[in-house]
PDB file of N, CA and C in Angstrom:
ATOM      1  N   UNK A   1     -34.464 -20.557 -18.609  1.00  0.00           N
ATOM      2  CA  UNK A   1     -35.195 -20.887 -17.401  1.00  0.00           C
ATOM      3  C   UNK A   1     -34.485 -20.211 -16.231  1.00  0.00           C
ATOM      4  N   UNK A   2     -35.107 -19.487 -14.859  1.00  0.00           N
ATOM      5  CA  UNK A   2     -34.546 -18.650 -14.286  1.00  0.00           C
ATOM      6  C   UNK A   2     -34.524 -19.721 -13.327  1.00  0.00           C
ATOM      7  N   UNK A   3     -34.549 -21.293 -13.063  1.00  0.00           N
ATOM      8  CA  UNK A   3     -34.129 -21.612 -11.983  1.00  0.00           C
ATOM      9  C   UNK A   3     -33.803 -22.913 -11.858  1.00  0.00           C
ATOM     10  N   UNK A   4     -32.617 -23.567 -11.633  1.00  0.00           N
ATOM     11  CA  UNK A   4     -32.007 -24.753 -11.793  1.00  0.00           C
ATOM     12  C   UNK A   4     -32.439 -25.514 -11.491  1.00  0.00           C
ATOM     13  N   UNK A   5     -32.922 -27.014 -12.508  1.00  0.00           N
ATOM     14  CA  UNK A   5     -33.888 -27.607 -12.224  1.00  0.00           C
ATOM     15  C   UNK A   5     -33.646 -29.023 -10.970  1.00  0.00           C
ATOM     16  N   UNK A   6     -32.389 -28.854 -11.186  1.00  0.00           N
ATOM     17  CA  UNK A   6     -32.343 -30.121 -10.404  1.00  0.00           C
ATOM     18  C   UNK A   6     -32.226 -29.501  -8.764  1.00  0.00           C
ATOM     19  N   UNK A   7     -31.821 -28.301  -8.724  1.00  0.00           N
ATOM     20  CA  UNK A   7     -32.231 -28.032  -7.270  1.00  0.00           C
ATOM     21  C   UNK A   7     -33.671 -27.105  -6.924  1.00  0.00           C
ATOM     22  N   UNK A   8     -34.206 -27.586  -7.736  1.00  0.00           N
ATOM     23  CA  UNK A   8     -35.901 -27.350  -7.811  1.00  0.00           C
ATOM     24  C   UNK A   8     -36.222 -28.320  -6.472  1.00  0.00           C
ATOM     25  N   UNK A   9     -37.031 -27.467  -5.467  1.00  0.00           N
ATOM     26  CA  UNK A   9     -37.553 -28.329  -4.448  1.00  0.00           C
ATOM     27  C   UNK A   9     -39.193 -28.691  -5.097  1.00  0.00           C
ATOM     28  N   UNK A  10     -38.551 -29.749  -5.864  1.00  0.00           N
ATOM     29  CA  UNK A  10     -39.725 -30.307  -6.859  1.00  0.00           C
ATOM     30  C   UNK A  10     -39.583 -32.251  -6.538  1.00  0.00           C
ATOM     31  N   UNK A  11     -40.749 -32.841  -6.512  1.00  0.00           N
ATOM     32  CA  UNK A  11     -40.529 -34.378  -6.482  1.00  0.00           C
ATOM     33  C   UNK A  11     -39.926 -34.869  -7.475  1.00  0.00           C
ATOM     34  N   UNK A  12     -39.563 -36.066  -7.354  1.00  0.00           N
ATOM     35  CA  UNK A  12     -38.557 -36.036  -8.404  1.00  0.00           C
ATOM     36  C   UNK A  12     -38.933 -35.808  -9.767  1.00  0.00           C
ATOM     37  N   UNK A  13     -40.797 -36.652  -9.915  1.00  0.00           N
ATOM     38  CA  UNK A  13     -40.916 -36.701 -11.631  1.00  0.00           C
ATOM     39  C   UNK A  13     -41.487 -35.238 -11.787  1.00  0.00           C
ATOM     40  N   UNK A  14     -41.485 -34.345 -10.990  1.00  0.00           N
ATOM     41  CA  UNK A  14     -41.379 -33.045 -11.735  1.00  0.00           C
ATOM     42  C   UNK A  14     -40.102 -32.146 -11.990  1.00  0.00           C
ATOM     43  N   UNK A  15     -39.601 -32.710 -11.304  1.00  0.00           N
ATOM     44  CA  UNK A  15     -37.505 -32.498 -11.564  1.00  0.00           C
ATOM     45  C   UNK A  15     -37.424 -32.910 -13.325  1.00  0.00           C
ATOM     46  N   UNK A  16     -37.897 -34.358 -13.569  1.00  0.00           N
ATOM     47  CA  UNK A  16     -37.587 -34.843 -14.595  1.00  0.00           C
ATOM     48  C   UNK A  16     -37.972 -34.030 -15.743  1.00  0.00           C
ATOM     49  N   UNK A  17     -39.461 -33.482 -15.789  1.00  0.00           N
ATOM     50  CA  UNK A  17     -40.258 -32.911 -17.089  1.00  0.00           C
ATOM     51  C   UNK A  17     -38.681 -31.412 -16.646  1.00  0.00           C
ATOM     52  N   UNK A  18     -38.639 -30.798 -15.753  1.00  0.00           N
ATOM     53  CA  UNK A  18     -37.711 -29.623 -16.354  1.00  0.00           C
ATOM     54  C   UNK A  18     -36.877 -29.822 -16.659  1.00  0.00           C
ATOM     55  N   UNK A  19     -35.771 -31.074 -16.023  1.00  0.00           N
ATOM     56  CA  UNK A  19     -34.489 -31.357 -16.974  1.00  0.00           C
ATOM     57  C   UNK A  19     -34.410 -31.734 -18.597  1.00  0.00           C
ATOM     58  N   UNK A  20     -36.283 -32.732 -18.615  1.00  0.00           N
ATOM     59  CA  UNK A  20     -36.094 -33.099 -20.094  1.00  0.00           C
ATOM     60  C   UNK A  20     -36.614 -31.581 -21.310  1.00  0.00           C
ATOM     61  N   UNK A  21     -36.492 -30.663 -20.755  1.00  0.00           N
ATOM     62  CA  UNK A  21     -37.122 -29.556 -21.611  1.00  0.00           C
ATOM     63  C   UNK A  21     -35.909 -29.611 -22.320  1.00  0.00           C
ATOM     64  N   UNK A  22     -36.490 -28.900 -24.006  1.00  0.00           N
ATOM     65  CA  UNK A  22     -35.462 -28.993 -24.764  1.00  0.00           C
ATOM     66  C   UNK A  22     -34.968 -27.374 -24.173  1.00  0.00           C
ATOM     67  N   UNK A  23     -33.880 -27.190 -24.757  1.00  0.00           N
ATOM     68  CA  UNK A  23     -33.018 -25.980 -25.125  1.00  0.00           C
ATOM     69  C   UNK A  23     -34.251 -24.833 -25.518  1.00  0.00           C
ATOM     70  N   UNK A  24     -35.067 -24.914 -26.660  1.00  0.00           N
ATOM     71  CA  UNK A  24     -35.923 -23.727 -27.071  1.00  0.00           C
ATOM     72  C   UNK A  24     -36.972 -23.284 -25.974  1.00  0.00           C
ATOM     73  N   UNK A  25     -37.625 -24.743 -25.448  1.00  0.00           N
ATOM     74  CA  UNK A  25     -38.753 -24.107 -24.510  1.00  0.00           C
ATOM     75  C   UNK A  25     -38.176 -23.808 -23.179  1.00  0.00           C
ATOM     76  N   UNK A  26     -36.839 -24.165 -22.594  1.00  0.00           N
ATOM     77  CA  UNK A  26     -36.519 -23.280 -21.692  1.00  0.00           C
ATOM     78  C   UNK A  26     -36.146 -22.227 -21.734  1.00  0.00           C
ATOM     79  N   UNK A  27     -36.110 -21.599 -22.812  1.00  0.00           N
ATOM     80  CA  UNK A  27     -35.758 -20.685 -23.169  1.00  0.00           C
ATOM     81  C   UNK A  27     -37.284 -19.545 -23.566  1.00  0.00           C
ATOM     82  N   UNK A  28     -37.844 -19.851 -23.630  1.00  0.00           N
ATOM     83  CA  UNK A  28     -39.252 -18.978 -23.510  1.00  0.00           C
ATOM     84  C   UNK A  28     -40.354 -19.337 -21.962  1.00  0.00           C
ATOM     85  N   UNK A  29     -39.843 -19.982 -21.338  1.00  0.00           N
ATOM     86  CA  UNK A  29     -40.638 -20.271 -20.316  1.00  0.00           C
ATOM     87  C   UNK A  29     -39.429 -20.091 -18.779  1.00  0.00           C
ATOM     88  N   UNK A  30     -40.437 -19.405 -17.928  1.00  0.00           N
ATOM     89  CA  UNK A  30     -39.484 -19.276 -16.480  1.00  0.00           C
ATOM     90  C   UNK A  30     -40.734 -20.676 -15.728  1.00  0.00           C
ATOM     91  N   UNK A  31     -39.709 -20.611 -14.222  1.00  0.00           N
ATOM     92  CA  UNK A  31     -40.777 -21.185 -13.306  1.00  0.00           C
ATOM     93  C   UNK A  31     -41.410 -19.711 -12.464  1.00  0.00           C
ATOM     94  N   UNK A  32     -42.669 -20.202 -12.292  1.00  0.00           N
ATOM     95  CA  UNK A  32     -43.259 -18.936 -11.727  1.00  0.00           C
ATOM     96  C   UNK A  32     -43.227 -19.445  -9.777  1.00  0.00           C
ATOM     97  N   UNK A  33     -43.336 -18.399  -8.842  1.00  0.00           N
ATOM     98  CA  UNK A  33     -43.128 -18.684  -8.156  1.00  0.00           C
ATOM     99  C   UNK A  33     -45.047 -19.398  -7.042  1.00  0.00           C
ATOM    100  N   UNK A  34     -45.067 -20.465  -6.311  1.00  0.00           N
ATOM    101  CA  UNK A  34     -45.915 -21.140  -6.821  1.00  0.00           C
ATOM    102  C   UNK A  34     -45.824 -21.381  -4.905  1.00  0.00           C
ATOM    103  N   UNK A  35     -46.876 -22.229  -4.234  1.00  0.00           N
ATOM    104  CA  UNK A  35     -47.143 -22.646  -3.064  1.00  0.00           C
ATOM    105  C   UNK A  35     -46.249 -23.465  -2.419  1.00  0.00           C
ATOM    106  N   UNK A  36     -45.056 -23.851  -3.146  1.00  0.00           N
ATOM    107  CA  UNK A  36     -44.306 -24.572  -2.429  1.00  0.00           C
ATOM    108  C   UNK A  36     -44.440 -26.551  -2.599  1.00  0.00           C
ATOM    109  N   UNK A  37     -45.797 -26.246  -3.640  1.00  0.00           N
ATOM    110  CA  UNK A  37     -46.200 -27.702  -3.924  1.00  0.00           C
ATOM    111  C   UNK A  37     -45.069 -28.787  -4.246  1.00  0.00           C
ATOM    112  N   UNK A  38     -44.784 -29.516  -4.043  1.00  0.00           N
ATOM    113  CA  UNK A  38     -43.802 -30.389  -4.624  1.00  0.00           C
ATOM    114  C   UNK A  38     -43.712 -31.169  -5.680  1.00  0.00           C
ATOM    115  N   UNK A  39     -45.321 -31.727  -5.996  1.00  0.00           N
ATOM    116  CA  UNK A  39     -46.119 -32.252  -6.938  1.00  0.00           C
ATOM    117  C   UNK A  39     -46.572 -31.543  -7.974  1.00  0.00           C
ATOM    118  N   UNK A  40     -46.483 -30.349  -8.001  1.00  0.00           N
ATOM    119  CA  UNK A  40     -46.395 -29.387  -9.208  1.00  0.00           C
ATOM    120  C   UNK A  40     -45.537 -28.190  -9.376  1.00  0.00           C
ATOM    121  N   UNK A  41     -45.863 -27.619 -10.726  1.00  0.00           N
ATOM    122  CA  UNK A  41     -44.552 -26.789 -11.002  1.00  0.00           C
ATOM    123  C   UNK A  41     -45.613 -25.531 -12.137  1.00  0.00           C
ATOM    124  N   UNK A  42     -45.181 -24.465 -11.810  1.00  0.00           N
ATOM    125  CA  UNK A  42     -46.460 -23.361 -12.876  1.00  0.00           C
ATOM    126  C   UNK A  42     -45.119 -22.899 -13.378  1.00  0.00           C
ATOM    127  N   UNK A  43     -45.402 -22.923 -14.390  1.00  0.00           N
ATOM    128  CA  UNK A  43     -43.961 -22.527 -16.142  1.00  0.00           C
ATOM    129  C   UNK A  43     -45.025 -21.366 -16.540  1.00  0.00           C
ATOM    130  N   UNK A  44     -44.470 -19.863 -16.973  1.00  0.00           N
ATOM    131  CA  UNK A  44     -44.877 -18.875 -17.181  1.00  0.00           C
ATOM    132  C   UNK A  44     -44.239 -18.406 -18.235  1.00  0.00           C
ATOM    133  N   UNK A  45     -44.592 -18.257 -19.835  1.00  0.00           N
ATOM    134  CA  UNK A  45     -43.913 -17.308 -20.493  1.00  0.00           C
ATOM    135  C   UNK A  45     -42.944 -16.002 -20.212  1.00  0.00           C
ATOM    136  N   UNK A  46     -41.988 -16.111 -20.492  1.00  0.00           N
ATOM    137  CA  UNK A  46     -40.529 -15.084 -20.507  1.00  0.00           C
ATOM    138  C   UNK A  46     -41.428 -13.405 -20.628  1.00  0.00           C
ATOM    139  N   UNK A  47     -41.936 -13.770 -21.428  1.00  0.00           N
ATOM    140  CA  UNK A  47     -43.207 -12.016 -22.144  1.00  0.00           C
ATOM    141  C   UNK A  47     -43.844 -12.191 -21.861  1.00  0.00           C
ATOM    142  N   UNK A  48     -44.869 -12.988 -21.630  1.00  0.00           N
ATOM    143  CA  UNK A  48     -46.140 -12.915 -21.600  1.00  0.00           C
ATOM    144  C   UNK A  48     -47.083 -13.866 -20.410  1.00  0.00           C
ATOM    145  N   UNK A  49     -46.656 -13.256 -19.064  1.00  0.00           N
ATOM    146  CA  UNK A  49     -46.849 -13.847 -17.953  1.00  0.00           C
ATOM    147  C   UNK A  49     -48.037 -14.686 -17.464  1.00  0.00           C
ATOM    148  N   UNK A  50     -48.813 -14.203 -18.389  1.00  0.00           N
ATOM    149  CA  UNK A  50     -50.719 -14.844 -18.489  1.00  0.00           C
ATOM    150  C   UNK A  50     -50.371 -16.461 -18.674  1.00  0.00           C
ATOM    151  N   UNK A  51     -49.161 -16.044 -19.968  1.00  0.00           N
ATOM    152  CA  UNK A  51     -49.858 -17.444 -20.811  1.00  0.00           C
ATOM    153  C   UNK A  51     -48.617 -18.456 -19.663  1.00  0.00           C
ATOM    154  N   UNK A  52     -49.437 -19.452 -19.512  1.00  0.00           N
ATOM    155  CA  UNK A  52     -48.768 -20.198 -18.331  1.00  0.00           C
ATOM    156  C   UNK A  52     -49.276 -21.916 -18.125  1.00  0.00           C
ATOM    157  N   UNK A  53     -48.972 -22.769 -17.729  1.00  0.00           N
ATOM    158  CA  UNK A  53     -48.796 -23.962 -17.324  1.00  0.00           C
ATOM    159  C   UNK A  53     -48.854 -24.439 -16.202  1.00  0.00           C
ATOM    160  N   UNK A  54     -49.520 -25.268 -15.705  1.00  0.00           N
ATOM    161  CA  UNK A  54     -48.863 -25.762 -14.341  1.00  0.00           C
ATOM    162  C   UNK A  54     -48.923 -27.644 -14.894  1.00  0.00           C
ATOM    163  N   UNK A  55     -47.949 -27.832 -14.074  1.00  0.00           N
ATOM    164  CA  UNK A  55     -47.715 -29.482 -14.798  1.00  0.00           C
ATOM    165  C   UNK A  55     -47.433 -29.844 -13.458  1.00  0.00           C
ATOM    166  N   UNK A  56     -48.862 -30.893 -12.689  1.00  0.00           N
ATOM    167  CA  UNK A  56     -48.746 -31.212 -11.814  1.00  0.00           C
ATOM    168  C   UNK A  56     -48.863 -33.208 -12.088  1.00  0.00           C
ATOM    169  N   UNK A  57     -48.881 -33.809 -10.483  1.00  0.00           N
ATOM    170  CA  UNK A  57     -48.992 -35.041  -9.936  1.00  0.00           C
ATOM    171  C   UNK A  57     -50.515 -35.788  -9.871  1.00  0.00           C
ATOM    172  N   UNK A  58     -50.513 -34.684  -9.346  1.00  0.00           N
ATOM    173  CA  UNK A  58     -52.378 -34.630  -7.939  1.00  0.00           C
ATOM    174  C   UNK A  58     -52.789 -35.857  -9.121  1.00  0.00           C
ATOM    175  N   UNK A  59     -53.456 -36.871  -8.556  1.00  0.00           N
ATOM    176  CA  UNK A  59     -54.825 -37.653  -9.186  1.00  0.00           C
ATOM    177  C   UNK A  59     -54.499 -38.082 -10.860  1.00  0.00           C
ATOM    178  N   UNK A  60     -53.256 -38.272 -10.920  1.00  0.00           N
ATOM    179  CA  UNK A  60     -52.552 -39.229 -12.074  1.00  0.00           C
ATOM    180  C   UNK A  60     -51.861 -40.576 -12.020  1.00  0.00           C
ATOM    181  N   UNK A  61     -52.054 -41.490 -12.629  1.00  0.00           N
ATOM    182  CA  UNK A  61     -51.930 -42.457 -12.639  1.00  0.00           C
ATOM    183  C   UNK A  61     -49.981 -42.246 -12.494  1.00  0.00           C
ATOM    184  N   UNK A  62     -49.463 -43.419 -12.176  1.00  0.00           N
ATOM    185  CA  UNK A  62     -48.247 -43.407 -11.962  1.00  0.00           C
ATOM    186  C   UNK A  62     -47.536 -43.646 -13.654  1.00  0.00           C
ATOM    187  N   UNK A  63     -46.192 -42.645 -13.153  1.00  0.00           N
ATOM    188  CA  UNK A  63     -45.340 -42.217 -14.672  1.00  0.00           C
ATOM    189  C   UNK A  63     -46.267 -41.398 -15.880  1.00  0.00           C
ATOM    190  N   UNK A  64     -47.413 -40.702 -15.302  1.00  0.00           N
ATOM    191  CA  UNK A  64     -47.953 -40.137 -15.962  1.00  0.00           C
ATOM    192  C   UNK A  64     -47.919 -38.553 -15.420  1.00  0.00           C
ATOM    193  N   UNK A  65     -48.430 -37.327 -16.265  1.00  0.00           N
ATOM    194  CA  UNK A  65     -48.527 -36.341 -15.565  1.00  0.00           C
ATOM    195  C   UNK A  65     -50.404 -35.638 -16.405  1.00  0.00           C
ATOM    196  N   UNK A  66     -50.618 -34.014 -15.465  1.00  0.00           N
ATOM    197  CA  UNK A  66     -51.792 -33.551 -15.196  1.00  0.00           C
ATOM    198  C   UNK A  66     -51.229 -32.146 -15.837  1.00  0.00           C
ATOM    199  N   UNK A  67     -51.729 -31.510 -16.981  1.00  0.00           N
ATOM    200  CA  UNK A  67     -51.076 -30.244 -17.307  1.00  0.00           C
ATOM    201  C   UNK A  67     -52.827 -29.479 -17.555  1.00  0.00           C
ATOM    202  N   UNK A  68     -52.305 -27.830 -16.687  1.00  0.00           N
ATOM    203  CA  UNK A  68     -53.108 -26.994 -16.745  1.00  0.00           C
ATOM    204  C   UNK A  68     -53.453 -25.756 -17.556  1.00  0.00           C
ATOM    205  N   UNK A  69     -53.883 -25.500 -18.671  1.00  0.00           N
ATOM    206  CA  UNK A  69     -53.373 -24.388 -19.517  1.00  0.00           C
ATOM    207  C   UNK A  69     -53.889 -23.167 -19.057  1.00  0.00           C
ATOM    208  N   UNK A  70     -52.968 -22.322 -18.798  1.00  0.00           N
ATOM    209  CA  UNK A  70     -53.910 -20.689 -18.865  1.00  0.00           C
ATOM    210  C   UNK A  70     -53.190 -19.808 -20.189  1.00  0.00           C
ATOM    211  N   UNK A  71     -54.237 -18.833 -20.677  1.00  0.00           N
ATOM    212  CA  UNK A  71     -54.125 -18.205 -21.460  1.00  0.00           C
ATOM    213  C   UNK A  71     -54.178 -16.784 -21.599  1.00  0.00           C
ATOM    214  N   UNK A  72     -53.711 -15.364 -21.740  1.00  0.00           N
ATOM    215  CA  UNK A  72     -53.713 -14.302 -21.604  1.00  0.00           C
ATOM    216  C   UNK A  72     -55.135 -13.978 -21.605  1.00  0.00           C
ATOM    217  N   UNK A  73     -55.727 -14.375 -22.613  1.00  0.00           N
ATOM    218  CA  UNK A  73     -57.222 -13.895 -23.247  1.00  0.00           C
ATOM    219  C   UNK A  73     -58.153 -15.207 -23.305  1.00  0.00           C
ATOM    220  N   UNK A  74     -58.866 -15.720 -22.748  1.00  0.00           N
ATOM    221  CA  UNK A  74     -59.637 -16.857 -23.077  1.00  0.00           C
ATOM    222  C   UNK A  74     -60.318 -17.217 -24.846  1.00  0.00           C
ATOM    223  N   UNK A  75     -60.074 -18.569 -24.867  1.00  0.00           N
ATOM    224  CA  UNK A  75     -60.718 -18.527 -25.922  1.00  0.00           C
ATOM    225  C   UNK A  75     -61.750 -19.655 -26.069  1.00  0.00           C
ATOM    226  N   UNK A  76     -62.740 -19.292 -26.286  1.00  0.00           N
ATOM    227  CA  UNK A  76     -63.602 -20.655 -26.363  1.00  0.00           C
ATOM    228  C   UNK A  76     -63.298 -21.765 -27.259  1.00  0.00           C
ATOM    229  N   UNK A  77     -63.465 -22.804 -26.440  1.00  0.00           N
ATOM    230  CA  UNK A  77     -62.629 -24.394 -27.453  1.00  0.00           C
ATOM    231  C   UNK A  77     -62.071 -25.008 -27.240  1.00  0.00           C
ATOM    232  N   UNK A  78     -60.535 -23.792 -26.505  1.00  0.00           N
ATOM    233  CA  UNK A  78     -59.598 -24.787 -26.832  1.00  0.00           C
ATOM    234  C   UNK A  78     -58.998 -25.032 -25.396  1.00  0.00           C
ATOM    235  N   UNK A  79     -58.637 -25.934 -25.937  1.00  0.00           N
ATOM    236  CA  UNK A  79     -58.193 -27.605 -24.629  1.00  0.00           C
ATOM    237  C   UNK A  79     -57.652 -25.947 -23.432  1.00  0.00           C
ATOM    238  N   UNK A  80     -57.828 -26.708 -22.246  1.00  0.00           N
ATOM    239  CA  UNK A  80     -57.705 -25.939 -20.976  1.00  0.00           C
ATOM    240  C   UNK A  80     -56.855 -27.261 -19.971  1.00  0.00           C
ATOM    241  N   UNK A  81     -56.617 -28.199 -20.294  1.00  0.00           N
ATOM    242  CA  UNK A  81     -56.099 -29.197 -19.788  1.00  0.00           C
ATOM    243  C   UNK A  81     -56.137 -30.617 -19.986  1.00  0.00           C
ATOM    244  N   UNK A  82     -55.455 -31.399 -19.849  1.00  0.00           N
ATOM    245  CA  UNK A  82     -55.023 -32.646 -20.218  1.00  0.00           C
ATOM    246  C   UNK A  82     -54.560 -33.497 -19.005  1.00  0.00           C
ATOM    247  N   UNK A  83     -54.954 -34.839 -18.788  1.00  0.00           N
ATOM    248  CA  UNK A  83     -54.455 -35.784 -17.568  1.00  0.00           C
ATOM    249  C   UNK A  83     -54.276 -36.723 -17.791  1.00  0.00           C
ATOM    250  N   UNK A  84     -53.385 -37.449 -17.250  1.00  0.00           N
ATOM    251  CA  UNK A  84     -52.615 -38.923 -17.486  1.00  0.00           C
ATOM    252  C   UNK A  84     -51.606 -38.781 -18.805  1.00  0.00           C
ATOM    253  N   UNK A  85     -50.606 -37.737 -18.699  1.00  0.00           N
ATOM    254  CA  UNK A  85     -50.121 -37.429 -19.815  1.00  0.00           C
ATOM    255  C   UNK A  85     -48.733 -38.161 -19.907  1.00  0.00           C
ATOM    256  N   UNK A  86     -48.075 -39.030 -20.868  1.00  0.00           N
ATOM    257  CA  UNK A  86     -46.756 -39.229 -20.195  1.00  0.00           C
ATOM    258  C   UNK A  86     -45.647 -38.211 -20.711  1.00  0.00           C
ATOM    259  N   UNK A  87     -44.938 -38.293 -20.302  1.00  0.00           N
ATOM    260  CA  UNK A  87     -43.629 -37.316 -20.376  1.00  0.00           C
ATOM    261  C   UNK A  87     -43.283 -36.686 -21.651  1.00  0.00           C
ATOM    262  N   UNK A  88     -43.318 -38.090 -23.304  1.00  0.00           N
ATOM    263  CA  UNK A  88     -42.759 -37.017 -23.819  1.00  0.00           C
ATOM    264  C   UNK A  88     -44.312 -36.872 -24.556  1.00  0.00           C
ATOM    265  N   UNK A  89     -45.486 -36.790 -24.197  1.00  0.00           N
ATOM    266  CA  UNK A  89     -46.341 -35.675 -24.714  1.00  0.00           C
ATOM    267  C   UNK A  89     -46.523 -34.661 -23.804  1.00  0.00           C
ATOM    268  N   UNK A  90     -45.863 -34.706 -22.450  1.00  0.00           N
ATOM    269  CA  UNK A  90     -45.971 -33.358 -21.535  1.00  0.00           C
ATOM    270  C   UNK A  90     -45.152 -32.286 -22.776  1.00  0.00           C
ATOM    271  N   UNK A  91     -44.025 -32.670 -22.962  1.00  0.00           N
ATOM    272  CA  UNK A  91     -42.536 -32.061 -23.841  1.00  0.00           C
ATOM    273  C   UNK A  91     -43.331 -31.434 -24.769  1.00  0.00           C
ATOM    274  N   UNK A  92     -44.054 -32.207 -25.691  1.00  0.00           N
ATOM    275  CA  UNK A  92     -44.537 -31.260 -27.235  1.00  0.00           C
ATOM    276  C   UNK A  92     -45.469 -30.601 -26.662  1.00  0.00           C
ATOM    277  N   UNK A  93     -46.596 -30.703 -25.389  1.00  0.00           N
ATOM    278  CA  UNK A  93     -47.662 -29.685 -25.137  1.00  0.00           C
ATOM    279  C   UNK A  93     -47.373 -28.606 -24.808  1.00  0.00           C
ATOM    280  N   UNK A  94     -46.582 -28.778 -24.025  1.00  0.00           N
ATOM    281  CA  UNK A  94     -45.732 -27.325 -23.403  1.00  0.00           C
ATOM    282  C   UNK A  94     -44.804 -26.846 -24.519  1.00  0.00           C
ATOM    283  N   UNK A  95     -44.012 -27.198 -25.457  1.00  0.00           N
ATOM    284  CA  UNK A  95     -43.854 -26.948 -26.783  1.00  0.00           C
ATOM    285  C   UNK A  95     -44.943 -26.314 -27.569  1.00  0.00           C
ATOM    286  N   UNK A  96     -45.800 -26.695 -27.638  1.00  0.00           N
ATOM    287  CA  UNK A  96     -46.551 -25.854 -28.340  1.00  0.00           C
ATOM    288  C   UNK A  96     -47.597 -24.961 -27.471  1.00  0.00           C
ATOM    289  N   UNK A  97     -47.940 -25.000 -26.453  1.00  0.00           N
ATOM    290  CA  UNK A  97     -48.241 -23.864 -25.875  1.00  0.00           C
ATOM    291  C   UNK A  97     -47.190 -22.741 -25.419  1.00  0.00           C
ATOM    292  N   UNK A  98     -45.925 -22.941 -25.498  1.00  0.00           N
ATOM    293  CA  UNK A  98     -45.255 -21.643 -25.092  1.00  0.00           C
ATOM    294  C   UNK A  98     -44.455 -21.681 -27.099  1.00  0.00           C
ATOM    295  N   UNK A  99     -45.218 -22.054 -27.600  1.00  0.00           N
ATOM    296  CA  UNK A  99     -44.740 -21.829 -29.264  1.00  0.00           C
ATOM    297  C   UNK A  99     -43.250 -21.839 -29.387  1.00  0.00           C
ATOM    298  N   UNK A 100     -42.339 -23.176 -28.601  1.00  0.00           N
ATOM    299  CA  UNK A 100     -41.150 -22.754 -28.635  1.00  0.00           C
ATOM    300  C   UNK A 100     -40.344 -23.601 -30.219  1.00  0.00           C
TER     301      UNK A 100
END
């Protein structure tokens, strides 16, 4: 990950989802650089800059989170996003969308 999460000018429970990343998916995912939101955070594949995330706040129930999928190439079907997610299914989604 190219940027230290705890001095991420991020709220706190988006501080939390980057500290709790394991070892592998920080390791295939950067933070991309993003509006300054505080309430969200866009995670961008290391290679493959398309395929990307944003794991926001906006319009989630509390201790829950809002994840956005983008994909290099669209594909019809499959999931494009998920809301009211808690933490450790934020962990395996983003796990398996950056295939770490």
């Amino acid at each position: 990950m190219n940027v230290n999460p705890w001095a991420a000018p991020k709220a706190r429970e988006i501080r939390r989802v980057l500290v709790s990343l394991d070892e592998r998916i920080a390791r295939t995912c950067d933070i991309a650089e993003d509006s300054g939101d505080p309430d969200m955070v866009t995670l961008h594949h290391t290679e493959l800059h398309k395929l990307r995330a944003h794991v926001f706040l906006h319009g989630q129930r509390a201790g829950t989170y809002g994840i956005f999928y983008e994909y290099p190439h669209p594909v019809p079907g499959i999931l494009e996003s998920e809301e009211n997610v808690p933490l450790p299914k934020v962990l395996e989604s983003l796990a398996l969308h950056f295939d770490a």
